[in-house]
Protein backbone atom coordinates (compact mmCIF):
# COMPACT_ATOMS: atom_id res chain seq x y z
CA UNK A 1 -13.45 -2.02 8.17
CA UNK A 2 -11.45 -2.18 10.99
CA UNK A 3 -11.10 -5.69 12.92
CA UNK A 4 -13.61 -7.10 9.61
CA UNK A 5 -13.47 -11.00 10.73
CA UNK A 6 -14.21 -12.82 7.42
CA UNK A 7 -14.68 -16.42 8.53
CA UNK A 8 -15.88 -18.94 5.92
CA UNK A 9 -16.52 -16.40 3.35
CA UNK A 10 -16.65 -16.86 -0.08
CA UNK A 11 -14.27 -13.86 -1.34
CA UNK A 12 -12.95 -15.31 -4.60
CA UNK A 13 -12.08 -12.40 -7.09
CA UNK A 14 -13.38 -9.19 -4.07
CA UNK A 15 -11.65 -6.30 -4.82
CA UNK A 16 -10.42 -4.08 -1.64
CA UNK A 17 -9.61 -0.10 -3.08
CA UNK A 18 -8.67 2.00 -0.52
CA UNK A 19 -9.81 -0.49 2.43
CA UNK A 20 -8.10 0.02 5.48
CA UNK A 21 -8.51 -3.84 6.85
CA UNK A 22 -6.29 -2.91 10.18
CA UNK A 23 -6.35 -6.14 12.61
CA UNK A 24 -8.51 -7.74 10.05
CA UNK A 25 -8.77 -11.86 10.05
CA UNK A 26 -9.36 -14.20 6.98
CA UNK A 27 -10.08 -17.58 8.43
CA UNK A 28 -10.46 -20.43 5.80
CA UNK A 29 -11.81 -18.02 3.46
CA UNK A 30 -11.56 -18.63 -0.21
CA UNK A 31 -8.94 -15.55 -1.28
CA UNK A 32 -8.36 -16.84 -4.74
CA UNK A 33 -7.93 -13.71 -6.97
CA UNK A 34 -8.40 -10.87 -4.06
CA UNK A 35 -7.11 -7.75 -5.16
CA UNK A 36 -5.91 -5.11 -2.91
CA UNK A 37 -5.43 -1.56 -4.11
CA UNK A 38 -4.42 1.31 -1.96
CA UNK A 39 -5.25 -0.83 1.03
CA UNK A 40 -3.98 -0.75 4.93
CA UNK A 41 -3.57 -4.87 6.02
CA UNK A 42 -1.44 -4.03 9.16
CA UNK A 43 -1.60 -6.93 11.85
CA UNK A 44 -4.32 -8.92 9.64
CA UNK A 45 -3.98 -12.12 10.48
CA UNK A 46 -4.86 -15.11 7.36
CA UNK A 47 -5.25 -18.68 8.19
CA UNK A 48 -4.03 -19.64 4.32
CA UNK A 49 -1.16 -18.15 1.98
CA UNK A 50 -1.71 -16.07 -0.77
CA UNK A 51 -3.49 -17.49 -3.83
CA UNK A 52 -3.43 -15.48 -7.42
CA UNK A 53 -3.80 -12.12 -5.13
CA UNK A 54 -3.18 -8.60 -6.21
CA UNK A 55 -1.04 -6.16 -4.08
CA UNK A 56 -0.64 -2.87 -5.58
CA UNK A 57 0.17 0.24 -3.12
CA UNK A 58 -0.59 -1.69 -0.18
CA UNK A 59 0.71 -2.01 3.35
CA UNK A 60 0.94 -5.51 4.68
CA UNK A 61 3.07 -4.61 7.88
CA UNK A 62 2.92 -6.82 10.54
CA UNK A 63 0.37 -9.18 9.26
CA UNK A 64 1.09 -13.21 9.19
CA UNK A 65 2.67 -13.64 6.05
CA UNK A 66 6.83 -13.69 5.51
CA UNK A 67 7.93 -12.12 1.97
CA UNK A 68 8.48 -15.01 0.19
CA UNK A 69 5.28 -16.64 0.59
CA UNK A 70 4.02 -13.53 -1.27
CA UNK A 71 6.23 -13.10 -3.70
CA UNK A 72 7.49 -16.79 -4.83
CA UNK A 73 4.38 -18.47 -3.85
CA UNK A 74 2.75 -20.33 -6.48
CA UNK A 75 -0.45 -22.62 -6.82
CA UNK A 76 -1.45 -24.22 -9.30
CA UNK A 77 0.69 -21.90 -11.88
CA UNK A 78 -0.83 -19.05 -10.10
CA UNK A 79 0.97 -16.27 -9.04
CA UNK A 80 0.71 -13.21 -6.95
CA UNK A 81 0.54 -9.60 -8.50
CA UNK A 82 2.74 -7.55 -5.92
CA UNK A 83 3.66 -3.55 -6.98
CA UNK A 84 4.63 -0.94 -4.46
CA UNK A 85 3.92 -2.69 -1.59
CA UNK A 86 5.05 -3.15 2.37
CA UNK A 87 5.78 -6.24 3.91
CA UNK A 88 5.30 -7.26 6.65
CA UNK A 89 8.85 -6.98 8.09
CA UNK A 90 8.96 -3.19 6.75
CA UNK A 91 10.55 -3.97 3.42
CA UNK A 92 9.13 -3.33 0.22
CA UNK A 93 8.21 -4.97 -3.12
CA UNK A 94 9.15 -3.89 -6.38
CA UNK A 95 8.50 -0.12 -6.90
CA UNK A 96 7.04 1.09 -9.68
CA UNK A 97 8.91 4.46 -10.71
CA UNK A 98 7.22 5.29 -13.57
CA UNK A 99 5.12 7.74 -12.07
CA UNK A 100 7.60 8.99 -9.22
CA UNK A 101 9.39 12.36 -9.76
CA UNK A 102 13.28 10.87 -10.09
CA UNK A 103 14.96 14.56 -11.65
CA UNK A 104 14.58 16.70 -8.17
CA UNK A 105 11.77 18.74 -10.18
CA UNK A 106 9.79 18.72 -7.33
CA UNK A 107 12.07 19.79 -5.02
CA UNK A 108 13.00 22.75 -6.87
CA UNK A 109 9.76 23.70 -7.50
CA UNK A 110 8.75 23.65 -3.68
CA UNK A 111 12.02 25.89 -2.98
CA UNK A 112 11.38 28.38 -5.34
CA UNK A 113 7.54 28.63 -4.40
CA UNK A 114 9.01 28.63 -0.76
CA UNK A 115 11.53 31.60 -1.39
CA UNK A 116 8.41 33.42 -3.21
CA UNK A 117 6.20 33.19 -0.08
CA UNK A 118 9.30 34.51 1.70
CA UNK A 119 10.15 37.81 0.03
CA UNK A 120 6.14 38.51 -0.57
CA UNK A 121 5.56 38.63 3.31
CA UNK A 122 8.67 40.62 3.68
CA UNK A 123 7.55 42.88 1.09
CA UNK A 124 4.04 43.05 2.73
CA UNK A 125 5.45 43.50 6.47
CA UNK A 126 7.90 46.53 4.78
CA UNK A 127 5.27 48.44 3.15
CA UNK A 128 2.80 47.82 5.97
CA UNK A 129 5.35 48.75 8.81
């Protein structure tokens, strides 16, 4: 849905999963609960702030809107759900760490499976040479 122009659409509670909405425009759309998961809004351009919107794992680089009229922005004692996200100056929301790897498990892991690899094509090259 690249370049999507949704102009005078009703759009109140769409859900975007894994959209990728580059260069998108929302003009005087209702976006009252929008939710965007997974979703790519880089250089989208909307005519209205945020209203009771969902963010979660979503990159919002470049588009129209500054941080705080994400995050802070309220309306009518709605607010916006924002969770591992991008702004749109390259900074990023809240991060959710609950699923990340934070020990250096991973790391290991890929080493040793690394150094494996390694000595089993050496072995292979030595008893084939």
């Amino acid at each position: 849905m690249i370049g999507a122009k949704f102009i005078n659409t009703r759009m109140e509670a769409a859900k975007f999963i894994e959209s990728n909405l580059t260069d998108a425009l929302f003009q005087e759309s209702n976006r009252a609960g929008l939710s965007f998961h997974n979703a790519v809004l880089i250089r989208s351009h909307f005519t209205e702030p945020p209203q009771n919107m969902k963010f979660m794992n979503t990159d919002l680089y470049g588009n129209d809107w500054k941080n705080e009229d994400i995050v802070n922005h309220t309306f009518s004692q709605q607010t916006n759900t924002v969770i591992n996200t991008r702004f749109s100056n390259s900074t990023f929301s809240e991060i959710d760490s609950k699923q990340l790897v934070i020990d250096g498990g991973a790391e290991r892991v890929v080493r040793k499976n690394i150094a494996f690899h390694t000595f089993l094509t050496k072995s292979i090259e030595r008893f084939l040479g």
